[in-house]
PDB file of N, CA and C in Angstrom:
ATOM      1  N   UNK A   1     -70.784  -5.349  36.688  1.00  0.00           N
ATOM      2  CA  UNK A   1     -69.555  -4.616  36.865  1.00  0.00           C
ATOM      3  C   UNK A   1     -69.355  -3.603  35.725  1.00  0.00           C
ATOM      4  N   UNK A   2     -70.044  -3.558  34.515  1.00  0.00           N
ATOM      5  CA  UNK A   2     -69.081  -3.019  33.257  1.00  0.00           C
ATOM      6  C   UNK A   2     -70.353  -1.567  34.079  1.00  0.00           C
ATOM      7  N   UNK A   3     -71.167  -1.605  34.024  1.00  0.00           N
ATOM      8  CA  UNK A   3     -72.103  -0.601  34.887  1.00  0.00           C
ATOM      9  C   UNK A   3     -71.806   0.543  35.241  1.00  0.00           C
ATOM     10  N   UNK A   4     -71.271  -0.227  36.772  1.00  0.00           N
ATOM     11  CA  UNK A   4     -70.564   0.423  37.618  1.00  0.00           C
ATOM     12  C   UNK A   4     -68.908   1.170  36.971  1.00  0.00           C
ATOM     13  N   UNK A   5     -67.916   0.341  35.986  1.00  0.00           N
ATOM     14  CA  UNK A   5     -66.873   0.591  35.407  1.00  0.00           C
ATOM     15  C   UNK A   5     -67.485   2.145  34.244  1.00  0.00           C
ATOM     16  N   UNK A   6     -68.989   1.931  34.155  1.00  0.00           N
ATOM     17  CA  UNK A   6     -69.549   2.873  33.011  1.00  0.00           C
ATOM     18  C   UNK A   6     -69.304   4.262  33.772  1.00  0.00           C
ATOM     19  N   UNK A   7     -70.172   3.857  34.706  1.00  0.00           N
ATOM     20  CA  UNK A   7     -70.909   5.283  35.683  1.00  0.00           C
ATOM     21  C   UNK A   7     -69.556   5.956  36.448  1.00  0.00           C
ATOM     22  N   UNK A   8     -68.832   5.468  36.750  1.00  0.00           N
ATOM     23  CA  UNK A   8     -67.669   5.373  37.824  1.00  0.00           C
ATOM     24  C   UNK A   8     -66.489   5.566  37.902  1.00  0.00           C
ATOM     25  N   UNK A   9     -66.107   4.894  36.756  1.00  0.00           N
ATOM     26  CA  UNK A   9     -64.476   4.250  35.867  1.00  0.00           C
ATOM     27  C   UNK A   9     -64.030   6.195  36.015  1.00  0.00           C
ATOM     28  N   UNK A  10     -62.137   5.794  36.006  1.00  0.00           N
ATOM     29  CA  UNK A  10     -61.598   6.908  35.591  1.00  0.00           C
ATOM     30  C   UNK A  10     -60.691   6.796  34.398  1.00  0.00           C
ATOM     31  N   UNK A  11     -59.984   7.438  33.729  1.00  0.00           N
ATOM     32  CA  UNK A  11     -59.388   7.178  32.806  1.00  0.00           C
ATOM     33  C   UNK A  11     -58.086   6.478  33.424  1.00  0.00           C
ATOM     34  N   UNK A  12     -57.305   5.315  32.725  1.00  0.00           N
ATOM     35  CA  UNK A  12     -56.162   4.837  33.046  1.00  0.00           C
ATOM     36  C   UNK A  12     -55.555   4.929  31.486  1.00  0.00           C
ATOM     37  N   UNK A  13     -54.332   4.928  31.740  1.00  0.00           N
ATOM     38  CA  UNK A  13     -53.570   4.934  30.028  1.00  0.00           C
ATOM     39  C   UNK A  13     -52.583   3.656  30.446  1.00  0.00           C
ATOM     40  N   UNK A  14     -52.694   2.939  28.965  1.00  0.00           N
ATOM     41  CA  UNK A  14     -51.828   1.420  29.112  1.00  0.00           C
ATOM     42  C   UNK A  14     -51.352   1.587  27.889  1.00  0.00           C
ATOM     43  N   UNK A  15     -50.214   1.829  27.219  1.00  0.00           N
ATOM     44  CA  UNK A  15     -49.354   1.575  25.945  1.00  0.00           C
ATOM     45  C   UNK A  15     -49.959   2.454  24.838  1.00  0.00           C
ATOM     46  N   UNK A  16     -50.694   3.979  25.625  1.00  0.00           N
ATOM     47  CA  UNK A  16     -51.003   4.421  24.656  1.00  0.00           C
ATOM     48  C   UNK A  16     -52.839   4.959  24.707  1.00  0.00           C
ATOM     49  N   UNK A  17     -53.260   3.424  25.172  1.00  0.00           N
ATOM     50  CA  UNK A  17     -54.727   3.739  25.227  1.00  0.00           C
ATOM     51  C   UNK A  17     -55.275   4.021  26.227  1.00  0.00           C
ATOM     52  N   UNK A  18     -56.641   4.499  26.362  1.00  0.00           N
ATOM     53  CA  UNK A  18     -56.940   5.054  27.545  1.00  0.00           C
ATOM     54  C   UNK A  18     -58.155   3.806  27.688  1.00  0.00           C
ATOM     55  N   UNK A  19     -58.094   3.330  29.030  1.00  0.00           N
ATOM     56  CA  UNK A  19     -59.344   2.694  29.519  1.00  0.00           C
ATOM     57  C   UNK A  19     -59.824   3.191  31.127  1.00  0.00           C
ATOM     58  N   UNK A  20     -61.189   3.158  30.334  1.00  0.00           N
ATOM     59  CA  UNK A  20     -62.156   3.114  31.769  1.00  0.00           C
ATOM     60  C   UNK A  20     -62.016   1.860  32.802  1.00  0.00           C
ATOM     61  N   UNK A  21     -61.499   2.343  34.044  1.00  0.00           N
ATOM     62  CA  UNK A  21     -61.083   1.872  35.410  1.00  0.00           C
ATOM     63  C   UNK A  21     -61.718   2.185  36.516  1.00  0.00           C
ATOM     64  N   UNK A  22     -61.450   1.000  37.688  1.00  0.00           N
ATOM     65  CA  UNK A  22     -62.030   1.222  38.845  1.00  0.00           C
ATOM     66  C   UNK A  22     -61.084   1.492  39.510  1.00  0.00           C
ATOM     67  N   UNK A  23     -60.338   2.688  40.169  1.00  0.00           N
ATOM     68  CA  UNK A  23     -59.158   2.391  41.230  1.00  0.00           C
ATOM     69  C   UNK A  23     -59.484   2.951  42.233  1.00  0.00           C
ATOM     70  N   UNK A  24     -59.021   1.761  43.522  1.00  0.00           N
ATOM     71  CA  UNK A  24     -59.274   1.769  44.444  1.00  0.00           C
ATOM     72  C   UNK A  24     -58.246   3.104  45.166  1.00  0.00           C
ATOM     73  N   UNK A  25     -58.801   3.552  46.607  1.00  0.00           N
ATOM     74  CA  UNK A  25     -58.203   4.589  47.063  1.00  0.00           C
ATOM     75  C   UNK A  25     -56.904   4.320  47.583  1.00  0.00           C
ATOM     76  N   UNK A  26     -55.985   4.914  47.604  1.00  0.00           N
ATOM     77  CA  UNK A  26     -54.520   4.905  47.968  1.00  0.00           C
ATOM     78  C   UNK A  26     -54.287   3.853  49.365  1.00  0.00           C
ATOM     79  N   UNK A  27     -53.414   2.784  49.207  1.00  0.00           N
ATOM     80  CA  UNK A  27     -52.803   2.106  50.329  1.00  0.00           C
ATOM     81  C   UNK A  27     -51.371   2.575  50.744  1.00  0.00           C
ATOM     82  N   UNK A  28     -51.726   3.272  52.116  1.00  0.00           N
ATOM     83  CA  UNK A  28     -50.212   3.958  51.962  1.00  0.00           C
ATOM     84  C   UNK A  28     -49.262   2.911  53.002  1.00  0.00           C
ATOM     85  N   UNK A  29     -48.249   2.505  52.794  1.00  0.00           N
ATOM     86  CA  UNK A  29     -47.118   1.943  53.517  1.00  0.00           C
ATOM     87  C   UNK A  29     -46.160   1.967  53.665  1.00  0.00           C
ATOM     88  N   UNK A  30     -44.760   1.518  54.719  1.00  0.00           N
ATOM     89  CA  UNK A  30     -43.295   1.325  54.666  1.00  0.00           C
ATOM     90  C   UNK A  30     -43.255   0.567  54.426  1.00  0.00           C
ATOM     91  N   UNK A  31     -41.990   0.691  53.376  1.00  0.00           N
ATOM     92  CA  UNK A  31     -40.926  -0.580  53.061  1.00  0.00           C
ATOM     93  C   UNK A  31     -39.407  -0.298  53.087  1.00  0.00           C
ATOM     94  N   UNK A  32     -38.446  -1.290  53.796  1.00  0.00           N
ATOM     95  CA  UNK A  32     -37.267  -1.047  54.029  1.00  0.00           C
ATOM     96  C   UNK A  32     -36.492  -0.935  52.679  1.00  0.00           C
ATOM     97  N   UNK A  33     -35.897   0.410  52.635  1.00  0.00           N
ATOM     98  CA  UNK A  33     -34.764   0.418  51.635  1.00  0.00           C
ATOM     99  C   UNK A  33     -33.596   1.041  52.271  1.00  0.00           C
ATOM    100  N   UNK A  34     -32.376   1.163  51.551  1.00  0.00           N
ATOM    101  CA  UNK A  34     -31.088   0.910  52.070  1.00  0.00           C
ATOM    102  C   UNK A  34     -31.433   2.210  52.300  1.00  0.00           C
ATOM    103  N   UNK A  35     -30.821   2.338  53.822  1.00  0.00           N
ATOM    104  CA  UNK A  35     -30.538   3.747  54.626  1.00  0.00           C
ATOM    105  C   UNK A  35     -31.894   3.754  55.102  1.00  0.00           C
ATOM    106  N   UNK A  36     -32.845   3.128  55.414  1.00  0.00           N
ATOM    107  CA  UNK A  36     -34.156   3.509  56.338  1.00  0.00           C
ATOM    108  C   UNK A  36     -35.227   2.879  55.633  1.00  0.00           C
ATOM    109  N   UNK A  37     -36.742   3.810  56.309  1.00  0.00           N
ATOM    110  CA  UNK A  37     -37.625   3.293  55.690  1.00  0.00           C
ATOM    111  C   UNK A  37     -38.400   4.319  55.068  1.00  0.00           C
ATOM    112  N   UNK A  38     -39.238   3.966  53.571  1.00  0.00           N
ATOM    113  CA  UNK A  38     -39.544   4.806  52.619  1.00  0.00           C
ATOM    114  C   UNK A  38     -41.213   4.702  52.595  1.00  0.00           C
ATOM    115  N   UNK A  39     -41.727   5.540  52.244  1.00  0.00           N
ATOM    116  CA  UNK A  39     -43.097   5.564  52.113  1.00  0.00           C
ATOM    117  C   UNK A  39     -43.502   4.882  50.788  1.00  0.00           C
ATOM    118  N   UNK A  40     -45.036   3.706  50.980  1.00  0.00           N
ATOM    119  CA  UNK A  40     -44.768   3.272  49.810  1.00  0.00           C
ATOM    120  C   UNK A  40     -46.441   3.756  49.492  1.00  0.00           C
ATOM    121  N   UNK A  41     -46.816   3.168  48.401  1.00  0.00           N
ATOM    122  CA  UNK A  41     -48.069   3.764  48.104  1.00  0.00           C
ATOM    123  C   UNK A  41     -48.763   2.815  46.944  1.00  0.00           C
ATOM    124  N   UNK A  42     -49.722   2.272  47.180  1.00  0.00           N
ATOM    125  CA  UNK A  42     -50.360   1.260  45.962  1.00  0.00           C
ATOM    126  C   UNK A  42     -51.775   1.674  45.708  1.00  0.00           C
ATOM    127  N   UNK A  43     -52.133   1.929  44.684  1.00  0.00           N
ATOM    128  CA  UNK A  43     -53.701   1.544  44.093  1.00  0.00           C
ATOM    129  C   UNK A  43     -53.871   0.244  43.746  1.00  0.00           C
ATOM    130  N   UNK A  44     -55.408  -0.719  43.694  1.00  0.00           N
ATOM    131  CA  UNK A  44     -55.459  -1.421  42.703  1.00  0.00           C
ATOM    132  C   UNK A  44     -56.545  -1.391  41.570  1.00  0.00           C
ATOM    133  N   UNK A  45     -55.786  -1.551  40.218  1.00  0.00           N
ATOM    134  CA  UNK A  45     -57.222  -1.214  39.249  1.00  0.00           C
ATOM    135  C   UNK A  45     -57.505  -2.212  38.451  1.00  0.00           C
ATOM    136  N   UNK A  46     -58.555  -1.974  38.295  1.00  0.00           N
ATOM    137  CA  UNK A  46     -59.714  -3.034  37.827  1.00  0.00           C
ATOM    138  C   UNK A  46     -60.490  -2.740  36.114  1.00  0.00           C
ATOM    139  N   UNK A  47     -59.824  -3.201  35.527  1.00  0.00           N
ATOM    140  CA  UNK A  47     -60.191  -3.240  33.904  1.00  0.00           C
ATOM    141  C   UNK A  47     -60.827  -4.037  33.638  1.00  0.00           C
ATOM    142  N   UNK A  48     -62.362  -3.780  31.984  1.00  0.00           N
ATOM    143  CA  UNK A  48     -62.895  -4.924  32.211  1.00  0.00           C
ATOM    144  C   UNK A  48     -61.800  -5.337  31.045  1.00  0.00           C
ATOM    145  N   UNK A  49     -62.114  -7.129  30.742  1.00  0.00           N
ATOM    146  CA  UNK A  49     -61.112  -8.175  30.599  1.00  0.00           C
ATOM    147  C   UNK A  49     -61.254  -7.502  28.827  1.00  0.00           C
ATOM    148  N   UNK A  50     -62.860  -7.599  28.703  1.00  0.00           N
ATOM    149  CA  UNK A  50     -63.129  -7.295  26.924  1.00  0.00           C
ATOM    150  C   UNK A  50     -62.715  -5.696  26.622  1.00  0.00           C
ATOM    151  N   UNK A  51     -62.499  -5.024  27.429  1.00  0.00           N
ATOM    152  CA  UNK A  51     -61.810  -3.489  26.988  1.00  0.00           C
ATOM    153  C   UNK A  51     -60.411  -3.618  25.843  1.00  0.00           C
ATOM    154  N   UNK A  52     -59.355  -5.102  26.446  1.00  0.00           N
ATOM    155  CA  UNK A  52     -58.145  -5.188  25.853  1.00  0.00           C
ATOM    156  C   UNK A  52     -58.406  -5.727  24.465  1.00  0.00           C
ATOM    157  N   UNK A  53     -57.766  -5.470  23.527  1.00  0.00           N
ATOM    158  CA  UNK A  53     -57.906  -5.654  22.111  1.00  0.00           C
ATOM    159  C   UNK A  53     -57.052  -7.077  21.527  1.00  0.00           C
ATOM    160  N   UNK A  54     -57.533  -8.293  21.135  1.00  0.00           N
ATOM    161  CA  UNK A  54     -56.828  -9.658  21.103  1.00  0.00           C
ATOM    162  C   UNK A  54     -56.566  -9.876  22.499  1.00  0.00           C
ATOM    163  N   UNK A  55     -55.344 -10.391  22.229  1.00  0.00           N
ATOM    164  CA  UNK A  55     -54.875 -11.680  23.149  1.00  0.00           C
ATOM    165  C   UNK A  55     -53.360 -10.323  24.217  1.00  0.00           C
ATOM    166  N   UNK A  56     -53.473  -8.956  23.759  1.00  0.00           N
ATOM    167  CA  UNK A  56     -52.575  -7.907  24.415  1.00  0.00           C
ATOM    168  C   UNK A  56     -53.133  -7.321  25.860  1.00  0.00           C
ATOM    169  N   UNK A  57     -52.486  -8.419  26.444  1.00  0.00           N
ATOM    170  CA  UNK A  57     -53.210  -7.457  28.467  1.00  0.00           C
ATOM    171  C   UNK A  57     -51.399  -7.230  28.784  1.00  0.00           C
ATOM    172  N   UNK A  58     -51.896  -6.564  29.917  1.00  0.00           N
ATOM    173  CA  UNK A  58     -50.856  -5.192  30.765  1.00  0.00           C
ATOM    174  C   UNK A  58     -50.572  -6.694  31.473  1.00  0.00           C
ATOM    175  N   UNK A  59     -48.691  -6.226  31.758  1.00  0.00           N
ATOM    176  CA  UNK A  59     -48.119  -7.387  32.244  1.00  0.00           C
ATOM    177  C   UNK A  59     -47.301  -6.426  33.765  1.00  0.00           C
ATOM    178  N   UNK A  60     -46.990  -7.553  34.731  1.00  0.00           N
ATOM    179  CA  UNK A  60     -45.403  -7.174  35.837  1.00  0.00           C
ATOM    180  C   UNK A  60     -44.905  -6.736  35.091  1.00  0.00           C
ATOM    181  N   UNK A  61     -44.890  -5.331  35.248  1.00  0.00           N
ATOM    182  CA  UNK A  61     -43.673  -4.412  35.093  1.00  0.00           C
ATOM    183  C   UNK A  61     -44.015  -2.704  33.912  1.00  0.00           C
ATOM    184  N   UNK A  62     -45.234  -3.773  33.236  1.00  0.00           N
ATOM    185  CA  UNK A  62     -45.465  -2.378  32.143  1.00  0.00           C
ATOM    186  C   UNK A  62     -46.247  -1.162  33.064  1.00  0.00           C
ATOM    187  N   UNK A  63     -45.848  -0.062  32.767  1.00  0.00           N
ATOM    188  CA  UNK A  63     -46.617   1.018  32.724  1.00  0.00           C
ATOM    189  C   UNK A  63     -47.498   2.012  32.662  1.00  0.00           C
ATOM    190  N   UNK A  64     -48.238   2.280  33.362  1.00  0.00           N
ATOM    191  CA  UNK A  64     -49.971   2.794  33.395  1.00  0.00           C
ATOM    192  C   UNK A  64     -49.362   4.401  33.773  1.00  0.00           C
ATOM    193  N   UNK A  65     -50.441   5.151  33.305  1.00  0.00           N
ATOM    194  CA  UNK A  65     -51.075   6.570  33.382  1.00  0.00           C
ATOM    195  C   UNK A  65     -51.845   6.728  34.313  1.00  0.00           C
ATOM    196  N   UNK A  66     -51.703   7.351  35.732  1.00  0.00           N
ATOM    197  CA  UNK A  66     -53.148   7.515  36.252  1.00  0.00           C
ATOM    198  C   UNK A  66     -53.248   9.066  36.944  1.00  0.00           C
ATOM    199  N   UNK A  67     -54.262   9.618  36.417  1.00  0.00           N
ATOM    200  CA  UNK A  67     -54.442  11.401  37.116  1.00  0.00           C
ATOM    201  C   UNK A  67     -52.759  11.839  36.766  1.00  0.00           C
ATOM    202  N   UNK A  68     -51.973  12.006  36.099  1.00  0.00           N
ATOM    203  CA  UNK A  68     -51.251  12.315  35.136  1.00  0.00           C
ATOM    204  C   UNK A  68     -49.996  12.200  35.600  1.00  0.00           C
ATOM    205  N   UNK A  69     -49.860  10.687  36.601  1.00  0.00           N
ATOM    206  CA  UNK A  69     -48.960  10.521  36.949  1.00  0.00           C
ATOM    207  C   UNK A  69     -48.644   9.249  36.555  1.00  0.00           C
ATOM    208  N   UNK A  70     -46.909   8.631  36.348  1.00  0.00           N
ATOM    209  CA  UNK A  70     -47.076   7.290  35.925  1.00  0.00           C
ATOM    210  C   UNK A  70     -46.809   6.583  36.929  1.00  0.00           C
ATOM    211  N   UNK A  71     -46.935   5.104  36.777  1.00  0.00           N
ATOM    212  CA  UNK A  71     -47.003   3.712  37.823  1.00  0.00           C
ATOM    213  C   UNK A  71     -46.172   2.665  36.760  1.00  0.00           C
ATOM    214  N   UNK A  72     -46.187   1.731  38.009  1.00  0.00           N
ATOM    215  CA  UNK A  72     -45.787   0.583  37.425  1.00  0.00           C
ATOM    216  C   UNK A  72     -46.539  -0.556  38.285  1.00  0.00           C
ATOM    217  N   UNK A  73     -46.545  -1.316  37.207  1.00  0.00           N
ATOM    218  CA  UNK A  73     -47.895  -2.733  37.358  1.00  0.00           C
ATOM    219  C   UNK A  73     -46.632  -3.641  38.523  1.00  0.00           C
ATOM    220  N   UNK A  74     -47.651  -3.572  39.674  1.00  0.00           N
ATOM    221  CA  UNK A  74     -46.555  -4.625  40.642  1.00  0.00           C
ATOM    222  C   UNK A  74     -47.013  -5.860  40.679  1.00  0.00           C
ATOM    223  N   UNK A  75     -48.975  -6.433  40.707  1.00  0.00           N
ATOM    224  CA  UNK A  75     -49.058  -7.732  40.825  1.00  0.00           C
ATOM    225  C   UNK A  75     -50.259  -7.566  39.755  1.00  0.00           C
ATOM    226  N   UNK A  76     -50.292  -8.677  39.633  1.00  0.00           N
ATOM    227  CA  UNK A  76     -51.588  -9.048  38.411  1.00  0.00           C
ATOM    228  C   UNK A  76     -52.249 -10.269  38.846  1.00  0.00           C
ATOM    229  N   UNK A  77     -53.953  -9.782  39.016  1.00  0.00           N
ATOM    230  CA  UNK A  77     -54.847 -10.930  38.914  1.00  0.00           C
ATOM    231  C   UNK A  77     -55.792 -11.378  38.361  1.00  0.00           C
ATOM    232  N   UNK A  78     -56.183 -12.530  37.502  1.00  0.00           N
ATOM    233  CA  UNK A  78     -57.147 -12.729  36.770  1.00  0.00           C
ATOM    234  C   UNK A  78     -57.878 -13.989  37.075  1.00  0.00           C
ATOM    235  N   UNK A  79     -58.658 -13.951  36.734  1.00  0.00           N
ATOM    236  CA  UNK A  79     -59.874 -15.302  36.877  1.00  0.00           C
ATOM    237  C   UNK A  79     -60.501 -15.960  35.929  1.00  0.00           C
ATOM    238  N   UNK A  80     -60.839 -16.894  35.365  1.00  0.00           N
ATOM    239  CA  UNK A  80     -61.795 -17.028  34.280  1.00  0.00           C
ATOM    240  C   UNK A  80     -63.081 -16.990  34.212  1.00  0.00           C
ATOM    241  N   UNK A  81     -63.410 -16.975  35.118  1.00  0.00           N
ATOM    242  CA  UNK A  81     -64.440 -16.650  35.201  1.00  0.00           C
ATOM    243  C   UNK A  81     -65.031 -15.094  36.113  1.00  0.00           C
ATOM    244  N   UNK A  82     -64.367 -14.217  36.255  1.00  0.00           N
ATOM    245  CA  UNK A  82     -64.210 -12.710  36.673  1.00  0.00           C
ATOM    246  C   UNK A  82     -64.023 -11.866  35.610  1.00  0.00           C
ATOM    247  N   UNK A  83     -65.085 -10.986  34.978  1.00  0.00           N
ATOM    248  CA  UNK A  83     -65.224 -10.150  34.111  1.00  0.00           C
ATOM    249  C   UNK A  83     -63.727  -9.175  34.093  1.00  0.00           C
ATOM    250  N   UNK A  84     -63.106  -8.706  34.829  1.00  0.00           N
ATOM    251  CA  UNK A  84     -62.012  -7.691  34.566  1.00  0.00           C
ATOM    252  C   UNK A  84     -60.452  -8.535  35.145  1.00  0.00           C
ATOM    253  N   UNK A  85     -59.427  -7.485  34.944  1.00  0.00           N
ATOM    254  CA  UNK A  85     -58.272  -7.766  35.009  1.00  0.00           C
ATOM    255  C   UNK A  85     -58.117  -6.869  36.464  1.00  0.00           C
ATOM    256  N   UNK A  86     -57.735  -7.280  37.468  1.00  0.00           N
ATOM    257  CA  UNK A  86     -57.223  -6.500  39.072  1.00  0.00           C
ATOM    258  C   UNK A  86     -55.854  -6.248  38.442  1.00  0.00           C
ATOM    259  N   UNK A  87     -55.041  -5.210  38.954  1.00  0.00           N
ATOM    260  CA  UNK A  87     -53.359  -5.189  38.924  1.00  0.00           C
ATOM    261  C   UNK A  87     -53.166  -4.221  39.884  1.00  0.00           C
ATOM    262  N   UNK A  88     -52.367  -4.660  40.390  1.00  0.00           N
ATOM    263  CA  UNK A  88     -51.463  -3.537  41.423  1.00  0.00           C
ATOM    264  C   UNK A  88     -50.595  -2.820  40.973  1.00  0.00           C
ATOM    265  N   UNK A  89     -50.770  -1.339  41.317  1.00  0.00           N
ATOM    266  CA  UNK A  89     -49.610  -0.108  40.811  1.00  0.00           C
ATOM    267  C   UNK A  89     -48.853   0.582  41.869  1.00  0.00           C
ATOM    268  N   UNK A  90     -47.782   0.651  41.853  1.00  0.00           N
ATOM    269  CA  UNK A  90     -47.130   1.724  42.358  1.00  0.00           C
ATOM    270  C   UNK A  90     -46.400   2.502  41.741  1.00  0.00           C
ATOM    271  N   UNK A  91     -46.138   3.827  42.339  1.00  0.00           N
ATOM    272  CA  UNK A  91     -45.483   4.912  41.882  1.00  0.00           C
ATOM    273  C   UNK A  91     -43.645   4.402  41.102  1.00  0.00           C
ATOM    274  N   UNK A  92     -43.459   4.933  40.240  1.00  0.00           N
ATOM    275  CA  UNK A  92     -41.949   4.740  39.858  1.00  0.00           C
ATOM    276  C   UNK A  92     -41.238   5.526  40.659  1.00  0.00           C
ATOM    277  N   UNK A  93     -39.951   4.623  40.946  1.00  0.00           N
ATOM    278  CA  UNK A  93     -38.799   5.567  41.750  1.00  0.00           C
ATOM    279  C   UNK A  93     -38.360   6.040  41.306  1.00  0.00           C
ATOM    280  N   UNK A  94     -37.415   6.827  41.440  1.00  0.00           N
ATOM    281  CA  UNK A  94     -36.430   7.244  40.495  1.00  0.00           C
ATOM    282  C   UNK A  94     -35.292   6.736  40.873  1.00  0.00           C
TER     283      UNK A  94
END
């Protein structure tokens, strides 16, 4: 995987730093909000686990950089035995 994250990866920004990422192509969907329904939109990206510095990984709710737009971290998955960190982003509302 770190390989493929080498050859492949795009830049993501997390608290500042920039890491090489895998993100997947846009999931576009509705979700009901008050007065109708809204277009929603998710990537998911894939960090490797040893990129993060100590015991500091991206949590629900913090903030990513991607193609120079920002997100917010909606789900987080990890494994112990799975080289990277998965998280789900979507766009901030306003």
């Amino acid at each position: 995987m770190a390989q493929i994250i080498f050859e492949v990866g795009v830049p993501v920004v997390w608290k500042g730093k920039t890491f090489s990422a895998l993100v997947s192509v846009p999931v576009i969907g509705q979700e009901f909000e008050v007065g109708g329904l809204i277009e929603s939109v998710d990537f998911t990206v894939k960090i490797l686990l040893d990129s993060f510095p100590g015991a500091d990984l991206p949590k629900h709710g913090d903030r990513v950089t991607f193609e120079t737009k920002e997100y917010r971290i909606v789900r987080i998955s990890s494994h112990p035995q799975y080289p990277a960190l998965t998280f789900g982003i979507s766009p901030l509302h306003e």
